[in-house]
N, C-alpha and C. Protein backbone atom coordinates (compact mmCIF):
# COMPACT_ATOMS: atom_id res chain seq x y z
N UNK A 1 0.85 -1.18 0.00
CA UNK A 1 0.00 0.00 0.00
C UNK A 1 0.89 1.24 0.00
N UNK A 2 0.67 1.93 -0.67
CA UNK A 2 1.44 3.52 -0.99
C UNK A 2 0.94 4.23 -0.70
N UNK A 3 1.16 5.39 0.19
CA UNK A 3 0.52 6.79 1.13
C UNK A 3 0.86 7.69 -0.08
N UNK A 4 -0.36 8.51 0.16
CA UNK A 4 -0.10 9.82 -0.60
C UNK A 4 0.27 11.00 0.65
N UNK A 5 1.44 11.67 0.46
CA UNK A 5 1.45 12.86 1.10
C UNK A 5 0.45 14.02 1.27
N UNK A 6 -0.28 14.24 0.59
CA UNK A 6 -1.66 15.12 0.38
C UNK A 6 -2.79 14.03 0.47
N UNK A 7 -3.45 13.92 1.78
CA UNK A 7 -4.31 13.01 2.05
C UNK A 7 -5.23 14.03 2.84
N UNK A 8 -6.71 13.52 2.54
CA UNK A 8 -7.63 14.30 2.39
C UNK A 8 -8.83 13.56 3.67
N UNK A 9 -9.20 13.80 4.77
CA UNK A 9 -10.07 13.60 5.40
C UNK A 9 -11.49 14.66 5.97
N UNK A 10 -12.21 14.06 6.53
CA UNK A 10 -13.59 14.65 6.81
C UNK A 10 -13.66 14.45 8.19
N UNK A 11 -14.18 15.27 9.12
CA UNK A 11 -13.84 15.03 10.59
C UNK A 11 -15.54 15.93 10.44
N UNK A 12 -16.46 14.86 11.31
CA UNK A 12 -17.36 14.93 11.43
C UNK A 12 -18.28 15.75 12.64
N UNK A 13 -18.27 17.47 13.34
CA UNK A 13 -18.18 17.99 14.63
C UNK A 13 -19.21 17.91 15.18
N UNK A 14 -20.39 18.04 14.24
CA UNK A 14 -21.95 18.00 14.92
C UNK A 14 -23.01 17.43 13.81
N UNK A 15 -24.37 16.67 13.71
CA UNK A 15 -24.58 16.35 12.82
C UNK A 15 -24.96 17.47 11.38
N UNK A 16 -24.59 18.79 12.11
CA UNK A 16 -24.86 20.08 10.55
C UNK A 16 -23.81 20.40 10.51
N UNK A 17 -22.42 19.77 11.30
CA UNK A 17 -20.83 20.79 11.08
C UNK A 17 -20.12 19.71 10.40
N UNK A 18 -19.32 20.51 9.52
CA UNK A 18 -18.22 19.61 8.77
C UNK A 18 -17.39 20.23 8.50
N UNK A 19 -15.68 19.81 8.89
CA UNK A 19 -14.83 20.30 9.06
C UNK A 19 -13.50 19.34 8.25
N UNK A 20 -13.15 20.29 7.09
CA UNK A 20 -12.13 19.42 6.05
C UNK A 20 -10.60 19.70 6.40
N UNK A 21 -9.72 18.95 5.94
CA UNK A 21 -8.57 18.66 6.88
C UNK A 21 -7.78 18.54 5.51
N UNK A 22 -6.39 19.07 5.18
CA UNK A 22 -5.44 18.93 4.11
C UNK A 22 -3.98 18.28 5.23
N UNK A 23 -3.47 17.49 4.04
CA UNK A 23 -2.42 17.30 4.86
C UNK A 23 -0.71 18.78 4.41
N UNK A 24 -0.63 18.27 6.20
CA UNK A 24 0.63 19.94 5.88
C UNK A 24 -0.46 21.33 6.61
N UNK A 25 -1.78 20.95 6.56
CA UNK A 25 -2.03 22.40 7.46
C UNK A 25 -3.13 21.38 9.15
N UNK A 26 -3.01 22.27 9.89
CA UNK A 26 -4.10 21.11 10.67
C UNK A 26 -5.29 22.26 11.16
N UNK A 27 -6.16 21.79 11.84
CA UNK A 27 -7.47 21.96 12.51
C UNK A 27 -7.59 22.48 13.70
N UNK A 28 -8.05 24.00 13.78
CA UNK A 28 -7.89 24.14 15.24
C UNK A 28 -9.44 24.36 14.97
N UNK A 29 -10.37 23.64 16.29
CA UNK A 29 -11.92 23.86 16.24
C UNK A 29 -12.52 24.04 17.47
N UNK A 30 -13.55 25.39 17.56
CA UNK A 30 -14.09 25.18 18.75
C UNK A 30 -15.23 24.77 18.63
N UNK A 31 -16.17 24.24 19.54
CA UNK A 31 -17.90 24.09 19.51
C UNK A 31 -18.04 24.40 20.85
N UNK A 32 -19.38 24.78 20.95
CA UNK A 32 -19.98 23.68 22.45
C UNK A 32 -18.97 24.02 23.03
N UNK A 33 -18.27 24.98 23.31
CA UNK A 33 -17.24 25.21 24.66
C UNK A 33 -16.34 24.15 24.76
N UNK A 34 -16.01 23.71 23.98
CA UNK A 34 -14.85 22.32 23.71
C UNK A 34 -14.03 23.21 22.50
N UNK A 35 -12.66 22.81 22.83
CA UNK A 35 -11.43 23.46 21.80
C UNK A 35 -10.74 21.38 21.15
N UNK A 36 -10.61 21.67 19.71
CA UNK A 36 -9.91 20.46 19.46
C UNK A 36 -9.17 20.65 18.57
N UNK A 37 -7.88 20.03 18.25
CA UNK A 37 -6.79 20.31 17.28
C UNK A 37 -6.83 19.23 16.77
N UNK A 38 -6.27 18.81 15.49
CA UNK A 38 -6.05 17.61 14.59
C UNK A 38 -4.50 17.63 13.84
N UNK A 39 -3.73 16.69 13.87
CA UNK A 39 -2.44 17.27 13.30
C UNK A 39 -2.66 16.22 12.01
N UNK A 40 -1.84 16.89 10.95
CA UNK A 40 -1.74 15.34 10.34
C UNK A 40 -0.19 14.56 10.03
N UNK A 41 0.06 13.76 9.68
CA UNK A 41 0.91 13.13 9.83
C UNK A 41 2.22 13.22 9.77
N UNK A 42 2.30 14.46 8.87
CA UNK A 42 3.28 15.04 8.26
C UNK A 42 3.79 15.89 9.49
N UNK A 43 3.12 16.56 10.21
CA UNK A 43 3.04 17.61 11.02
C UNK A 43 3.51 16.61 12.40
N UNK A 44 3.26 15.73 12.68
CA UNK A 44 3.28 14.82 13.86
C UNK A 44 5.21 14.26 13.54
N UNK A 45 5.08 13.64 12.62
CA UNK A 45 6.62 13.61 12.05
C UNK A 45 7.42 14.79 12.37
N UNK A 46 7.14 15.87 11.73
CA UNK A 46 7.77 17.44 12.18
C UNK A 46 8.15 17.69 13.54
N UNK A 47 6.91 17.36 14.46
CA UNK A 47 6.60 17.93 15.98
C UNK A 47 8.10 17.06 16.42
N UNK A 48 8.20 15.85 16.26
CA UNK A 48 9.51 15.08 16.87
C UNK A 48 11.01 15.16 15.81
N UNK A 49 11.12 15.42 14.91
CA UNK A 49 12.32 15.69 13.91
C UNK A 49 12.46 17.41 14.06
N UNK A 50 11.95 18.07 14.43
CA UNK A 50 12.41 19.31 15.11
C UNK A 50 13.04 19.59 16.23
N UNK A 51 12.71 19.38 17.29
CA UNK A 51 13.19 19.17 18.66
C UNK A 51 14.38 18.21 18.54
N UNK A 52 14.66 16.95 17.80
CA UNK A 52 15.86 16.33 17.98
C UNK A 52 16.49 16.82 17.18
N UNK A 53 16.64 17.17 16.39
CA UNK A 53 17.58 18.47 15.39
C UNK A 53 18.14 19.44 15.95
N UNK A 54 17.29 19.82 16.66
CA UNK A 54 17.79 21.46 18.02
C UNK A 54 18.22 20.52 18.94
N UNK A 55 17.85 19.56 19.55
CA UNK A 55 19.26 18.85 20.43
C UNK A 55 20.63 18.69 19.91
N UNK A 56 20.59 17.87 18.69
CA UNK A 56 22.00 17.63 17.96
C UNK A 56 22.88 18.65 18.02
N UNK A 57 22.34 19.60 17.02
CA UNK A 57 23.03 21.30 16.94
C UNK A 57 23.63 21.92 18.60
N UNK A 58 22.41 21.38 19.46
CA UNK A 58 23.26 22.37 20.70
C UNK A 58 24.25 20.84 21.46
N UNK A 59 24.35 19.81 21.24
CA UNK A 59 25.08 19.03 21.57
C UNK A 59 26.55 19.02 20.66
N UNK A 60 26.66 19.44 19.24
CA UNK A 60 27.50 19.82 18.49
C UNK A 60 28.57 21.20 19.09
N UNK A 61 27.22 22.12 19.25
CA UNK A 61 27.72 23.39 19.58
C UNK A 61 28.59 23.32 20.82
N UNK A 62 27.95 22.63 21.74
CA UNK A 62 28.82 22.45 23.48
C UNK A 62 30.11 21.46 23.43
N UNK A 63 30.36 20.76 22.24
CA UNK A 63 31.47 19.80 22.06
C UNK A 63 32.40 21.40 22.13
N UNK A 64 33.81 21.07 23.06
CA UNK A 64 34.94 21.80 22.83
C UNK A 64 35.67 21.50 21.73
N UNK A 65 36.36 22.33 21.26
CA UNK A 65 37.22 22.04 19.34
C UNK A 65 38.38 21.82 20.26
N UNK A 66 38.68 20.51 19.47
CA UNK A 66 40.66 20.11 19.75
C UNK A 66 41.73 20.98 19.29
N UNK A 67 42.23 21.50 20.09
CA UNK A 67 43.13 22.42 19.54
C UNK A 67 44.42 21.40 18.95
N UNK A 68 44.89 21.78 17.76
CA UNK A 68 46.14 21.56 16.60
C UNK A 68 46.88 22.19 16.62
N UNK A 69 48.31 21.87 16.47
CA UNK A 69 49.34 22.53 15.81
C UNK A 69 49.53 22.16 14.54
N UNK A 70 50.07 23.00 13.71
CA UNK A 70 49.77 22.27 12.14
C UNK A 70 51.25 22.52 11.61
N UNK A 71 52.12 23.37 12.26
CA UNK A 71 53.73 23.86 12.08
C UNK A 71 54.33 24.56 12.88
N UNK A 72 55.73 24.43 13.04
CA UNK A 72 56.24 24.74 13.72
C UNK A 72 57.51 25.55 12.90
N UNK A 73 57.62 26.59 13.39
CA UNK A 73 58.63 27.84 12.34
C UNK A 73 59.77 28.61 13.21
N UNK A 74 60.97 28.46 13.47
CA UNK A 74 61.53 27.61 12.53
C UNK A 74 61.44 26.29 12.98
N UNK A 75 62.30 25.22 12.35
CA UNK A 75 61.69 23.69 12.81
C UNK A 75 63.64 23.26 13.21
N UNK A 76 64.32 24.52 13.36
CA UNK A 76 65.86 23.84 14.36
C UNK A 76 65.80 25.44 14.92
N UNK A 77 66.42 25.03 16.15
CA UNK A 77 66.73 26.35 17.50
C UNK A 77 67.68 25.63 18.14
N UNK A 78 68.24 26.82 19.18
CA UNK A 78 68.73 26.27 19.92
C UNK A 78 68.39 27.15 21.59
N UNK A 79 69.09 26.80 22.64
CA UNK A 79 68.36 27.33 24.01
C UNK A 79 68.27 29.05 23.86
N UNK A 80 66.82 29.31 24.02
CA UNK A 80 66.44 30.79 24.08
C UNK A 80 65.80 31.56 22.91
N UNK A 81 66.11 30.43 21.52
CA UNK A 81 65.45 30.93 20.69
C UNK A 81 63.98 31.07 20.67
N UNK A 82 63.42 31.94 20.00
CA UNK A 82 62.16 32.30 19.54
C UNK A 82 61.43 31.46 18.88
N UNK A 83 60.12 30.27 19.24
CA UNK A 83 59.53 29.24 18.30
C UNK A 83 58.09 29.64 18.25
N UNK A 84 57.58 29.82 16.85
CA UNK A 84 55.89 29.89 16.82
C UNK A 84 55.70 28.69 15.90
N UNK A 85 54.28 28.10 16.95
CA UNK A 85 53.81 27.41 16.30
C UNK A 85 52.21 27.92 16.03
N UNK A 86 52.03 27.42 14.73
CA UNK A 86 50.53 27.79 14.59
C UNK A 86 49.58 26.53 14.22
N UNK A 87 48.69 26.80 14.10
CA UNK A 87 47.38 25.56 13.88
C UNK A 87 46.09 26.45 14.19
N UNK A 88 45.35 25.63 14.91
CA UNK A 88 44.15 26.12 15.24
C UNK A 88 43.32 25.88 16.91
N UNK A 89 42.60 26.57 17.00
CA UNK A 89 41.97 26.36 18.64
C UNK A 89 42.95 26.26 19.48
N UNK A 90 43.96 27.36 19.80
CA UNK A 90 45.17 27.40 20.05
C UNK A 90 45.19 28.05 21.67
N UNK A 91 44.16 28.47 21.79
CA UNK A 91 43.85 29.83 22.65
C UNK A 91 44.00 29.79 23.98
N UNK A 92 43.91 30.25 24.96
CA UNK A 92 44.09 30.72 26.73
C UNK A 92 43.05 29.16 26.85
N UNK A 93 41.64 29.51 26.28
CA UNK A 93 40.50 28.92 26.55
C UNK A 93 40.74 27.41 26.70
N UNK A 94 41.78 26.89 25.39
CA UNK A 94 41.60 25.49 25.15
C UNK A 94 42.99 24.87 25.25
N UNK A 95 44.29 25.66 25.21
CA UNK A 95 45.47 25.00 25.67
C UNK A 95 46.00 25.61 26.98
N UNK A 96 46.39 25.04 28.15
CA UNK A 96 47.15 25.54 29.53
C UNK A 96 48.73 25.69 29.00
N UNK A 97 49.00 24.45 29.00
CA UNK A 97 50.44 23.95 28.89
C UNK A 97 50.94 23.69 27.80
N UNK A 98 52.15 24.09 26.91
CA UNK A 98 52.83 23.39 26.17
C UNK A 98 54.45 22.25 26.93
N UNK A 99 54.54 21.29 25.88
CA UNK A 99 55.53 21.24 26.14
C UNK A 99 56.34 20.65 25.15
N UNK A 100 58.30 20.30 25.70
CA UNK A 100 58.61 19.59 24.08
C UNK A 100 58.76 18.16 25.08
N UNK A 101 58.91 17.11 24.50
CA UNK A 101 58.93 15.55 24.71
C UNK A 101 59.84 15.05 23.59
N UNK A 102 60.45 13.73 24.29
CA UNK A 102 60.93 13.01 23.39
C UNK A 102 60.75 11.60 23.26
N UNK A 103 59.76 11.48 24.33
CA UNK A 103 58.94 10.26 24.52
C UNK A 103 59.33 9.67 25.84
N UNK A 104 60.69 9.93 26.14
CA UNK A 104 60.58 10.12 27.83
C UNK A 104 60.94 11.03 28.62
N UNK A 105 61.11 11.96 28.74
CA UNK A 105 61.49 13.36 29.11
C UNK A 105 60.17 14.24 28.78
N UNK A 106 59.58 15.07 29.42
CA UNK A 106 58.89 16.09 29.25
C UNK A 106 59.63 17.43 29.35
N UNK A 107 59.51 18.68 28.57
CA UNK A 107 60.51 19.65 29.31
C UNK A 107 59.29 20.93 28.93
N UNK A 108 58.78 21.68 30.13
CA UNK A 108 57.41 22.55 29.92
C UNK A 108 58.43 23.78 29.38
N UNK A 109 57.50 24.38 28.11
CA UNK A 109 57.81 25.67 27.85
C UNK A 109 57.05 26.51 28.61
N UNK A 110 57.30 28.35 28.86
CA UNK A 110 57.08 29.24 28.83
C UNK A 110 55.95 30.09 27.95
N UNK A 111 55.26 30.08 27.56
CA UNK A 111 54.30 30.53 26.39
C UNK A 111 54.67 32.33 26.40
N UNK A 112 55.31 32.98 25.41
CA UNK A 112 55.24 34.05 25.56
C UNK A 112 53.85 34.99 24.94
N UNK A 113 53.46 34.27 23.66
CA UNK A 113 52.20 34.87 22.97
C UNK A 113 51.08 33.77 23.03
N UNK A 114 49.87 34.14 22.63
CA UNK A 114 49.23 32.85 22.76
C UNK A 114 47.94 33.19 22.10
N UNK A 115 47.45 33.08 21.02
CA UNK A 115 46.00 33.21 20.17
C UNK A 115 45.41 31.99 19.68
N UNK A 116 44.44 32.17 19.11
CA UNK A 116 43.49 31.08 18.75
C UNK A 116 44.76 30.41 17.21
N UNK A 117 45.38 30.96 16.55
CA UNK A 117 45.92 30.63 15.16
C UNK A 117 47.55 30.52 15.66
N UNK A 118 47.81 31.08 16.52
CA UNK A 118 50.04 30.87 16.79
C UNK A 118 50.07 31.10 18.54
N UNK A 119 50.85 30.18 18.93
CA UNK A 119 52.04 30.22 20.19
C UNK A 119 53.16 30.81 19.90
N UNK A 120 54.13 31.63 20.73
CA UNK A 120 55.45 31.84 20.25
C UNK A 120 56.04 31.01 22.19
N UNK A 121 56.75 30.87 22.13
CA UNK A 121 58.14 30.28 23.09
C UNK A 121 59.31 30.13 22.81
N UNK A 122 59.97 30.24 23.93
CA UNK A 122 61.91 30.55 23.95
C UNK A 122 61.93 28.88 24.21
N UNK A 123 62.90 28.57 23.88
CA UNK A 123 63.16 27.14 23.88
C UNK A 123 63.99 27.23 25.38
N UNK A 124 63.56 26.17 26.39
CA UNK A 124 64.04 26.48 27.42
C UNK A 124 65.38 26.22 27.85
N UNK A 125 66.25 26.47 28.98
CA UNK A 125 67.27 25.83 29.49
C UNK A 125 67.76 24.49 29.96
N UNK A 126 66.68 23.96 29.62
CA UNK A 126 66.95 22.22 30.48
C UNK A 126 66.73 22.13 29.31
N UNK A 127 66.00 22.68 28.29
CA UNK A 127 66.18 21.87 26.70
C UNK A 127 67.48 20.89 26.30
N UNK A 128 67.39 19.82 26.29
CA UNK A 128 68.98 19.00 25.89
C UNK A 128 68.80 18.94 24.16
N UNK A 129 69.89 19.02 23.37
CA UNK A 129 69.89 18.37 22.24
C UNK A 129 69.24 17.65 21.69
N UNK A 130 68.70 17.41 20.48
CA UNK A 130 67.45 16.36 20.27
C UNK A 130 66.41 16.56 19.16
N UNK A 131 65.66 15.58 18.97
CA UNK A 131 64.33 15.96 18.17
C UNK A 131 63.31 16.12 18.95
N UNK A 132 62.68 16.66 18.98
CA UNK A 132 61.34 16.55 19.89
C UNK A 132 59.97 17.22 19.12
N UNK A 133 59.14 15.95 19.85
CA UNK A 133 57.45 16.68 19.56
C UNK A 133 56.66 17.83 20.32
N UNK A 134 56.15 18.24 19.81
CA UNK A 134 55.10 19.58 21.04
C UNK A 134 54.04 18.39 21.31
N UNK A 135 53.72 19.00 22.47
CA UNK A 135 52.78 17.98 23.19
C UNK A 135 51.60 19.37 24.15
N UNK A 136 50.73 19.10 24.28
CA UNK A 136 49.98 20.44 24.99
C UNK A 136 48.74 19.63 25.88
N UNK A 137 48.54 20.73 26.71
CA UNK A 137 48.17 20.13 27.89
C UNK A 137 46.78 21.08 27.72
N UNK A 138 45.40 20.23 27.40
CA UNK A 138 44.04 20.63 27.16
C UNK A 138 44.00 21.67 28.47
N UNK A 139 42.78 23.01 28.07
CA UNK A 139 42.82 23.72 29.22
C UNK A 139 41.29 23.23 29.45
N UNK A 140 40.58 23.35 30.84
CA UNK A 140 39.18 22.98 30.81
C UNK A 140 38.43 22.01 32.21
N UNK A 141 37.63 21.23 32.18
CA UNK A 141 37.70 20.48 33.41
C UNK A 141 38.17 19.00 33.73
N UNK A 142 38.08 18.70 32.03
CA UNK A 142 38.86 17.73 31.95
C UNK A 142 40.64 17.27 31.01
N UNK A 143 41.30 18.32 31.60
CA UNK A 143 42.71 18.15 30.92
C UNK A 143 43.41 16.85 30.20
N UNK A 144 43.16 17.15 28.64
CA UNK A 144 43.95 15.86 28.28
C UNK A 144 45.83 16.23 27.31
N UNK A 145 46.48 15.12 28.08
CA UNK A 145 47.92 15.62 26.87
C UNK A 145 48.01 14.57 25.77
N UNK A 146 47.88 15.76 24.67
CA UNK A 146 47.83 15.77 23.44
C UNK A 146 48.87 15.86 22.76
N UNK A 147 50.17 14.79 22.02
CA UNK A 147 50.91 14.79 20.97
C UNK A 147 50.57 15.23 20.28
N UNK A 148 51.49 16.26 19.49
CA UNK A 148 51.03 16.87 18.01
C UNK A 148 52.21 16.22 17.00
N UNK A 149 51.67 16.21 16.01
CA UNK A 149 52.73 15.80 15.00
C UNK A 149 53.42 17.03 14.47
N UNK A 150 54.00 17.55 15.04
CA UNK A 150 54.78 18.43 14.22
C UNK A 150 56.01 18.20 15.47
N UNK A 151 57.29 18.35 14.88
CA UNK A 151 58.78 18.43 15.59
C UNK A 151 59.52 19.48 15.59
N UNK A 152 60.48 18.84 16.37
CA UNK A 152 61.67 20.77 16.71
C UNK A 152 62.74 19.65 17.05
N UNK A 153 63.62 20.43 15.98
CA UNK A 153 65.25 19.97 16.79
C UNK A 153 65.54 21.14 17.65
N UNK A 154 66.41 20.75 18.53
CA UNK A 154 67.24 21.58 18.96
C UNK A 154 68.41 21.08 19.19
N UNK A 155 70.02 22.21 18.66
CA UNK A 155 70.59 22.26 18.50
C UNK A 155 71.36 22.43 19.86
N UNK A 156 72.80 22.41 19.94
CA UNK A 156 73.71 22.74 20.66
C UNK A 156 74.17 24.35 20.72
């Protein structure tokens, strides 16, 4: 059996009232001090695929964005130099901590600048020789550390 979307009924109010019904608009009726509405199907579908749509969107919206580094400029220093990295969701809001790692050593930078698009930092004094990854420390209630793929030598 195949539904037509434009379906056509007769809703019967008193034996001299007659009240016609399209689908896509509905029925608001009073009599006799009685109020009655009629939806039709289409509209009943709507009433629940609206409301979970505006959940999704504000469950989307309240997800925090992972902040990225996407490069690191220059990509060799040595102790004290000047390093920006940029990416995205970079900001006060969503990163606390940077740091460099080499998978066992942690060594925390200093953040001198700090925006949603670039970090700048001095490469620190306990910095040893090496390759190392930036690693950053989520800001928020639940702090997570985050490897980034981007590297830094540092030099002697």
């Amino acid at each position: 059996m195949q539904r037509s979307p434009i379906a056509r009924c007769t809703l019967e109010l008193t034996p001299r009232r007659r009240a016609s019904l399209t689908a896509g608009t509905g029925l608001n009726s009073a009599f006799d001090g009685h109020s009655m509405e009629l939806r039709t199907e289409i509209q009943m579908r709507m009433s629940f695929i609206v409301p979970l749509a505006i959940a999704a969107s504000l469950v989307l919206y309240g997800q925090q964005a992972m902040p990225r580094m996407t490069a690191v400029e220059p990509v060799n220093g040595k102790v004290g130099d000047v390093i920006t990295v940029t990416g995205e969701n970079l900001e006060k809001t969503q990163v606390d901590k940077v740091y460099l790692t080499d998978g066992k050593n942690d060594v925390a930078v200093e953040l001198m600048e700090q925006s949603a698009k670039a970090l700048k930092f001095k490469i620190p004094d306990k910095a040893s020789p090496g390759r190392f990854a930036l690693m950053l420390l989520t800001a928020g209630k639940e702090p997570k550390l985050i490897e980034q793929p981007v590297k830094l030598t540092i030099q002697q």
